[in-house]
N, C-alpha and C. Protein backbone atom coordinates (compact mmCIF):
# COMPACT_ATOMS: atom_id res chain seq x y z
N UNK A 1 84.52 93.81 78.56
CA UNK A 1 85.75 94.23 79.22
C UNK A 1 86.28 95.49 78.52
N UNK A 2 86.79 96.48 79.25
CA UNK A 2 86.90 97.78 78.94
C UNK A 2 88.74 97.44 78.26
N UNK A 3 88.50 98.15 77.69
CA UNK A 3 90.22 98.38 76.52
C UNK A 3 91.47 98.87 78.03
N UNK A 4 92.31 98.54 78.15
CA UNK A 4 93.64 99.01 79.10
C UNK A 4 94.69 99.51 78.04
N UNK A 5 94.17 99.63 76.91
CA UNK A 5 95.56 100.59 76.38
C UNK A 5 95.43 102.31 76.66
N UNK A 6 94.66 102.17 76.98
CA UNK A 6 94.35 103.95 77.38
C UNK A 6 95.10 103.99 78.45
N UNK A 7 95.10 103.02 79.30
CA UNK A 7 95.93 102.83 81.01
C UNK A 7 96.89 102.50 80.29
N UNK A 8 97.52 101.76 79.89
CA UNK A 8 99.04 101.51 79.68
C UNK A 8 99.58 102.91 79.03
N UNK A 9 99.00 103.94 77.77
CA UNK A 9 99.37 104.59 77.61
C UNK A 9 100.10 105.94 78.49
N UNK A 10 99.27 105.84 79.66
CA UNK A 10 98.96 106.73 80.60
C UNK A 10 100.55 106.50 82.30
N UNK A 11 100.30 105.04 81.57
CA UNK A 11 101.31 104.19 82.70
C UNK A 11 102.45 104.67 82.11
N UNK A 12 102.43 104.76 80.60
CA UNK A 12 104.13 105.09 79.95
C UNK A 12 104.29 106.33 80.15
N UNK A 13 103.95 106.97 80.32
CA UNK A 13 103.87 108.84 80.21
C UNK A 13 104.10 109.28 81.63
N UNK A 14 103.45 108.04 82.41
CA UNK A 14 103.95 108.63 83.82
C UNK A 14 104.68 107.47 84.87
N UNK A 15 105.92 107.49 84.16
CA UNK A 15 106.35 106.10 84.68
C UNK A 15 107.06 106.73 85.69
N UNK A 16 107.40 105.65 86.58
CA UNK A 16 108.60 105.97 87.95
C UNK A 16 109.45 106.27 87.35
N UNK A 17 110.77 106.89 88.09
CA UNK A 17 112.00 106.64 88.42
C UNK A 17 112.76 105.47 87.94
N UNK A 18 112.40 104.57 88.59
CA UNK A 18 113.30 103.16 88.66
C UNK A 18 112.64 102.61 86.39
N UNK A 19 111.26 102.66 86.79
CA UNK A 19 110.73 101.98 85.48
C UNK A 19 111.63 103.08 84.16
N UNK A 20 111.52 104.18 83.95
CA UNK A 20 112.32 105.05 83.26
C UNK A 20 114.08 104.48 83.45
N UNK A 21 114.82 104.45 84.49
CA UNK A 21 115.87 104.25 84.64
C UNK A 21 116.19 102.42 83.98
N UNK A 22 115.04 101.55 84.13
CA UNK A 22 115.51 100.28 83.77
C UNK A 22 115.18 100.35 81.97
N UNK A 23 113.72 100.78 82.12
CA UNK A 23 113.78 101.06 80.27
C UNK A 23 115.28 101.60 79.30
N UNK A 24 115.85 102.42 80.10
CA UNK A 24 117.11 102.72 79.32
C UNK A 24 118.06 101.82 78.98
N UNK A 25 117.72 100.52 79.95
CA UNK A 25 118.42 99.44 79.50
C UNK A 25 118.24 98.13 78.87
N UNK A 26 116.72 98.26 78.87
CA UNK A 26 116.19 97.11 77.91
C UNK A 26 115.88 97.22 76.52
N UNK A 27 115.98 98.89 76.74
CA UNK A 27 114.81 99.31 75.49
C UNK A 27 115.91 99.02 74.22
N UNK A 28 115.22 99.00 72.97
CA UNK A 28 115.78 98.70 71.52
C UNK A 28 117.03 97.80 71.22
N UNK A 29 116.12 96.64 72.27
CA UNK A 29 116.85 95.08 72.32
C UNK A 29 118.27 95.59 72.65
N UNK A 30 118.60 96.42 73.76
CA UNK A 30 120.29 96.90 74.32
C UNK A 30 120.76 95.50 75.30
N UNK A 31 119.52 94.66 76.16
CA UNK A 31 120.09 93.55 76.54
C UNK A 31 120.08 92.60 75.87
N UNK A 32 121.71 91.94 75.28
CA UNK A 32 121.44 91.36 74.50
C UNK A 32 120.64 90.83 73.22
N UNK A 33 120.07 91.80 72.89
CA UNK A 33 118.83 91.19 71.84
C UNK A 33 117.73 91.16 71.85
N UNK A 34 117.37 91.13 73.52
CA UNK A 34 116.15 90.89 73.41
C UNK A 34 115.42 91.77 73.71
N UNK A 35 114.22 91.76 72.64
CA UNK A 35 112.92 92.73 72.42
C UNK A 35 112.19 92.94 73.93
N UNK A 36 112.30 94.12 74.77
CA UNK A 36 110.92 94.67 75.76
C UNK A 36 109.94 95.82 75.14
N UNK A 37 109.23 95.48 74.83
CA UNK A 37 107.62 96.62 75.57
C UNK A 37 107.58 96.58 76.74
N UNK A 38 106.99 98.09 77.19
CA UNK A 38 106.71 98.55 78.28
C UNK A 38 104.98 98.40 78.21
N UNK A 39 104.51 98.79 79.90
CA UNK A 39 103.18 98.91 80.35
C UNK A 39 102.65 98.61 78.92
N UNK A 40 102.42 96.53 78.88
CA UNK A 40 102.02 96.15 78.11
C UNK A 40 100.41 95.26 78.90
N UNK A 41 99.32 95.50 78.26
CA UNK A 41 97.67 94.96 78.34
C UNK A 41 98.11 93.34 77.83
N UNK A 42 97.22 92.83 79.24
CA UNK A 42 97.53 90.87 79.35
C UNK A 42 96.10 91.04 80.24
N UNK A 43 95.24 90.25 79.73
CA UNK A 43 93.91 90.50 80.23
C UNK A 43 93.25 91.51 81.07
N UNK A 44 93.53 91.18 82.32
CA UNK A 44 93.05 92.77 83.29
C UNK A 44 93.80 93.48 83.48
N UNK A 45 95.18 93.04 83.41
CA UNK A 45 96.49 93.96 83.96
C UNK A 45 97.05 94.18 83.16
N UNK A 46 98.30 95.24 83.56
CA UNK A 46 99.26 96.01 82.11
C UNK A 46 100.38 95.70 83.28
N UNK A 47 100.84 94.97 82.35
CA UNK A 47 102.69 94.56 82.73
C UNK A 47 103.81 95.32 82.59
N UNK A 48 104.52 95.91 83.65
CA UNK A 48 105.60 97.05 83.59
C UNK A 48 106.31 96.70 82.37
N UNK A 49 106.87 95.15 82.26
CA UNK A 49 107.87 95.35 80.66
C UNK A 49 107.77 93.59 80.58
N UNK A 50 107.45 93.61 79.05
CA UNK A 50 107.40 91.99 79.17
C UNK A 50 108.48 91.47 77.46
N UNK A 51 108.83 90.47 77.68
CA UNK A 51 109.64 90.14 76.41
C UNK A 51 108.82 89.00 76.37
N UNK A 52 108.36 89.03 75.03
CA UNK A 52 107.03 88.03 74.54
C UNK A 52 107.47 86.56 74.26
N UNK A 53 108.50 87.06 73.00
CA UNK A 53 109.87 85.99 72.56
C UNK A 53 109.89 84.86 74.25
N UNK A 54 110.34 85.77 74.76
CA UNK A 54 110.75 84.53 76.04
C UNK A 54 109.75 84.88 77.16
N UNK A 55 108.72 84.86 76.67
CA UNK A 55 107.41 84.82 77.95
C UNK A 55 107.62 85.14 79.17
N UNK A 56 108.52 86.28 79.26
CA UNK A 56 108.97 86.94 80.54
C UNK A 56 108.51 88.22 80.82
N UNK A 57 108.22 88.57 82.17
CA UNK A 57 107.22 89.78 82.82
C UNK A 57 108.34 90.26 83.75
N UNK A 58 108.93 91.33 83.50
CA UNK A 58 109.64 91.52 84.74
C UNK A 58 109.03 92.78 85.25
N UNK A 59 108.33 93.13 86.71
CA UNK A 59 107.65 93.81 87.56
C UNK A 59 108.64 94.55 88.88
N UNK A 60 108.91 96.31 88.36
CA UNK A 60 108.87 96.79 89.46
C UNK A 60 107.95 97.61 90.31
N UNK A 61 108.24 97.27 91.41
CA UNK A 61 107.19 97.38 92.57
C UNK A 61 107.81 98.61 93.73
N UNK A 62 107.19 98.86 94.16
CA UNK A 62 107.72 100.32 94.71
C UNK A 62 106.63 99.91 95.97
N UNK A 63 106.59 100.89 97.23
CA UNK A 63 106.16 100.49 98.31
C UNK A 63 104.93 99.84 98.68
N UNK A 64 104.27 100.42 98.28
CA UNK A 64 102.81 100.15 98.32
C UNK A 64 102.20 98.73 97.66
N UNK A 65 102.82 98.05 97.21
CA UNK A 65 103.16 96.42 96.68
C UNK A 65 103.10 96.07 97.79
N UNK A 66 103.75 96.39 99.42
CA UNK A 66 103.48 95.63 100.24
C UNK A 66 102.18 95.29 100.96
N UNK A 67 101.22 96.59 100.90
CA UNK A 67 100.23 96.22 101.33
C UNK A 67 99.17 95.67 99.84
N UNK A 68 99.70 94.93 99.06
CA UNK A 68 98.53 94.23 98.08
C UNK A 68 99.28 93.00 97.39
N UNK A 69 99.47 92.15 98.71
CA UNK A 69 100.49 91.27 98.41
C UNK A 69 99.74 89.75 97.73
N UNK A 70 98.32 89.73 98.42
CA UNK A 70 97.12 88.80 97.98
C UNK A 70 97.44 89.05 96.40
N UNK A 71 96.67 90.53 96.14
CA UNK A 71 96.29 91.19 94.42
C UNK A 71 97.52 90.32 93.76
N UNK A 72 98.91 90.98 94.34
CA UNK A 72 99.83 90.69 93.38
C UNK A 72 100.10 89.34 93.12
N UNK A 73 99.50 88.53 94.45
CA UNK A 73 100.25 86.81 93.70
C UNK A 73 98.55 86.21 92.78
N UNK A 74 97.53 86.74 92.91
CA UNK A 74 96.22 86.59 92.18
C UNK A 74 97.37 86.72 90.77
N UNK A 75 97.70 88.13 90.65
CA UNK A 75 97.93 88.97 89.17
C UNK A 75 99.13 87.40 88.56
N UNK A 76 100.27 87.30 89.70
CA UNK A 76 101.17 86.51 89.01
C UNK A 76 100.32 85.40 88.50
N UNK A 77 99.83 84.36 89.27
CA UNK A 77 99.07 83.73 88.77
C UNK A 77 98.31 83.45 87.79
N UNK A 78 98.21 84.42 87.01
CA UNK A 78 97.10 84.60 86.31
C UNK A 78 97.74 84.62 85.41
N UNK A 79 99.16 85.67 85.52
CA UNK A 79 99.99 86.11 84.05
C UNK A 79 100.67 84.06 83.72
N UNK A 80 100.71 83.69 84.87
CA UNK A 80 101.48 82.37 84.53
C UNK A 80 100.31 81.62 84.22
N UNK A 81 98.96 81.38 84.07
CA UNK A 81 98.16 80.52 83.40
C UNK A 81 98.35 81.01 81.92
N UNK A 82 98.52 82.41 81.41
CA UNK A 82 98.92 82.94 80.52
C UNK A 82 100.48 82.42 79.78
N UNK A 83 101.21 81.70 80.71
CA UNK A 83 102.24 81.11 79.90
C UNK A 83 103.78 81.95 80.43
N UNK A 84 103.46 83.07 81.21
CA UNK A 84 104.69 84.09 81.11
C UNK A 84 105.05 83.87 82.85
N UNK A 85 106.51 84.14 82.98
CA UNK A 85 107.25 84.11 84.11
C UNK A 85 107.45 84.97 84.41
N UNK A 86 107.39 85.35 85.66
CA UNK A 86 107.22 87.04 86.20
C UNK A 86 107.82 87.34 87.31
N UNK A 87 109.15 87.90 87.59
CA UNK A 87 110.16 88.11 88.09
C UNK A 87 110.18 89.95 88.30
N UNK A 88 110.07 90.02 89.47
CA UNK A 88 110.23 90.94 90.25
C UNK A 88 111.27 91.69 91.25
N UNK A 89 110.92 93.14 91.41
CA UNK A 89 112.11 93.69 91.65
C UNK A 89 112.09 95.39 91.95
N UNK A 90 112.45 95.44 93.28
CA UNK A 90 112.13 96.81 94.25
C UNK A 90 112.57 98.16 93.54
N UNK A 91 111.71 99.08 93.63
CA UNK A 91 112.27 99.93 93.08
C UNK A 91 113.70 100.92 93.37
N UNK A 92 113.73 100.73 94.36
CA UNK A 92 115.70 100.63 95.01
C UNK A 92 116.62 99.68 94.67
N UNK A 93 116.25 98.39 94.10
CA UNK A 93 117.01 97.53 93.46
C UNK A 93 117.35 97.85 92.27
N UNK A 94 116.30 98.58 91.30
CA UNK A 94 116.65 99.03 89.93
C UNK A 94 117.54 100.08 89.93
N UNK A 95 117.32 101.00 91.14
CA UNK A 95 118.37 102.12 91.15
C UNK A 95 119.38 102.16 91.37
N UNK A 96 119.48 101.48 92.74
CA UNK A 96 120.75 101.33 93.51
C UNK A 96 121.79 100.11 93.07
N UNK A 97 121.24 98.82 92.60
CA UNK A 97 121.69 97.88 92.25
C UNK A 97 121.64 97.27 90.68
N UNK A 98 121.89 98.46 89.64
CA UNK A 98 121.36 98.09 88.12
C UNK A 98 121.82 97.12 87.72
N UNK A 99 122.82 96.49 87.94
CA UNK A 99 124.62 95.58 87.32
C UNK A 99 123.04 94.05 87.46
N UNK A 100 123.37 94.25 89.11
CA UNK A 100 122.96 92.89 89.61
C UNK A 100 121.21 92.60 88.90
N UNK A 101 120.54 93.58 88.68
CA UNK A 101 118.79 93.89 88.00
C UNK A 101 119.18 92.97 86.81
N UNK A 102 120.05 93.47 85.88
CA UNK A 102 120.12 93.34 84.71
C UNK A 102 120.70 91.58 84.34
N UNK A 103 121.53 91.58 85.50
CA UNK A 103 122.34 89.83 84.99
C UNK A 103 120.87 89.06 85.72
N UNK A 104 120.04 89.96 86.46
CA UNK A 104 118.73 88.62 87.09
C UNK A 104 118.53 88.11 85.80
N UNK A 105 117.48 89.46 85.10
CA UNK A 105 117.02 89.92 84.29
C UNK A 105 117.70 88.72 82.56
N UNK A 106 118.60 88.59 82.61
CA UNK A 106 119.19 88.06 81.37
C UNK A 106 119.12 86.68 81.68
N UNK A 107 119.39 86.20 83.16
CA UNK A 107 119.71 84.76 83.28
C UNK A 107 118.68 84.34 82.82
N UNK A 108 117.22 85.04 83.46
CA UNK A 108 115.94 84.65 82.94
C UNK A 108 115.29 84.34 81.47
N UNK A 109 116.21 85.49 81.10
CA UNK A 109 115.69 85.68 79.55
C UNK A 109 116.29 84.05 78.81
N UNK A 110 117.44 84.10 78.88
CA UNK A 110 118.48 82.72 78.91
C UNK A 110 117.42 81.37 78.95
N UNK A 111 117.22 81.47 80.14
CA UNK A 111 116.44 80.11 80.50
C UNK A 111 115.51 79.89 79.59
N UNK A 112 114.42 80.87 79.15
CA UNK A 112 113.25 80.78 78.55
C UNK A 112 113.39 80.80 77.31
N UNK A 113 114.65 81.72 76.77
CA UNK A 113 114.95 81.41 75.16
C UNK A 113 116.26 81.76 75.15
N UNK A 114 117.15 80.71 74.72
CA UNK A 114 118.75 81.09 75.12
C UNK A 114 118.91 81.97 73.71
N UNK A 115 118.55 81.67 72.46
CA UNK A 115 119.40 83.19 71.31
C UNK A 115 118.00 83.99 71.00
N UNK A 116 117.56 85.28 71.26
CA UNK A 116 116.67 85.85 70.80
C UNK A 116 116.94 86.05 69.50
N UNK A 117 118.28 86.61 68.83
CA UNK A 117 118.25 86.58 67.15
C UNK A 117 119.47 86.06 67.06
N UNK A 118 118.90 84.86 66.09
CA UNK A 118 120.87 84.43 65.98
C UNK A 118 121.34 85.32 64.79
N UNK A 119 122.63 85.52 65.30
CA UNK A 119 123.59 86.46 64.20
C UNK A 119 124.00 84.86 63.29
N UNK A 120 124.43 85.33 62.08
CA UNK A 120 124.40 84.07 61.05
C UNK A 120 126.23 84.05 61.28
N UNK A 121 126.73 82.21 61.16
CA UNK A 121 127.85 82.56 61.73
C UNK A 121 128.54 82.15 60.62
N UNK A 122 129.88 82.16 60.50
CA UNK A 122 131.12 82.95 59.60
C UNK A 122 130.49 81.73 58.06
N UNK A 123 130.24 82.04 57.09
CA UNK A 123 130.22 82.26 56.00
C UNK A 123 128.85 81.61 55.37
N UNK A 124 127.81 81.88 56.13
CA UNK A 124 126.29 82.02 56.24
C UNK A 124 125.77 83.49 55.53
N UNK A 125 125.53 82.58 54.45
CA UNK A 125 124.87 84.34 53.93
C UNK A 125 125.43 84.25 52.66
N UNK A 126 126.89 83.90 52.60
CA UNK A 126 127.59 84.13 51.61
C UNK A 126 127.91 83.86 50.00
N UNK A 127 127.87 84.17 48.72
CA UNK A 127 127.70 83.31 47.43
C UNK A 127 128.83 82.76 47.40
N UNK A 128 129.20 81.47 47.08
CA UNK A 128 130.75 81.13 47.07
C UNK A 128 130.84 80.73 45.39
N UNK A 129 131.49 81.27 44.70
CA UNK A 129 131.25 81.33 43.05
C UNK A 129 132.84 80.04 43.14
N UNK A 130 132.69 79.18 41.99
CA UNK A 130 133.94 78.48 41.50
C UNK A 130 134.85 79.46 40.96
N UNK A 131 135.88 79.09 40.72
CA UNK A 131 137.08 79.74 40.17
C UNK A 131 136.93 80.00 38.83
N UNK A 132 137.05 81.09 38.05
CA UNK A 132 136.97 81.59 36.88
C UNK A 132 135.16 82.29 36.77
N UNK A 133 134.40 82.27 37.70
CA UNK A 133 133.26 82.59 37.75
C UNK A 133 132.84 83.88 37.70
């Protein structure tokens, strides 16, 4: 089997519209926390953006998805014998509708792993010395 990071590389360099416009909002854990790579290699296929942490694939699709509608439920299939949930989404939905992309996008993340990093909470971390110490 031939290497797909040469294609994924190639996929990042020449991404859509919509895929560029949603990266601005996943990228460097900005939703909530949680970690995306882009045009990431999962056996035959390279996944527009996947968060590993919570075994989620989220796929935009732009027109031509309609005529390879067989391919694409083969591909889901396949990514879900792989373990990952794969949630999809038009490339006019990412543009036109970002608010509503992004709360899909989180509920999902939610479901599959509700804290990607827990922040440590109020006095976690801290040395607590006795008095006169």
């Amino acid at each position: 089997m031939t290497s797909l990071v040469p294609t994924a590389r190639e996929l990042r360099s020449s991404a859509t519209g919509a895929e560029r416009h949603l990266w601005r909002f996943v990228r460097n854990r900005y939703l909530s926390g949680y970690r995306f790579r882009r045009q990431v290699p999962l056996g035959p296929y390279v996944a527009d953006f996947v968060c590993l942490r919570a075994r989620l694939i989220v796929e935009i699709d732009g027109s031509q998805h309609d005529e390879h509608l067989l391919e694409e439920l083969e591909r889901t299939r396949y990514l879900a014998r792989l373990g990952f949930r794969v949630i999809r989404f038009w490339n006019n939905e990412v543009l036109q509708q970002t608010e509503a992309v992004l709360e899909s996008i989180l509920e999902a993340l939610i479901q599959a792993c509700p804290h990607p990093s827990p922040l440590p909470q109020a006095g976690e971390g801290e040395v607590h010395r006795a008095a006169g110490d």
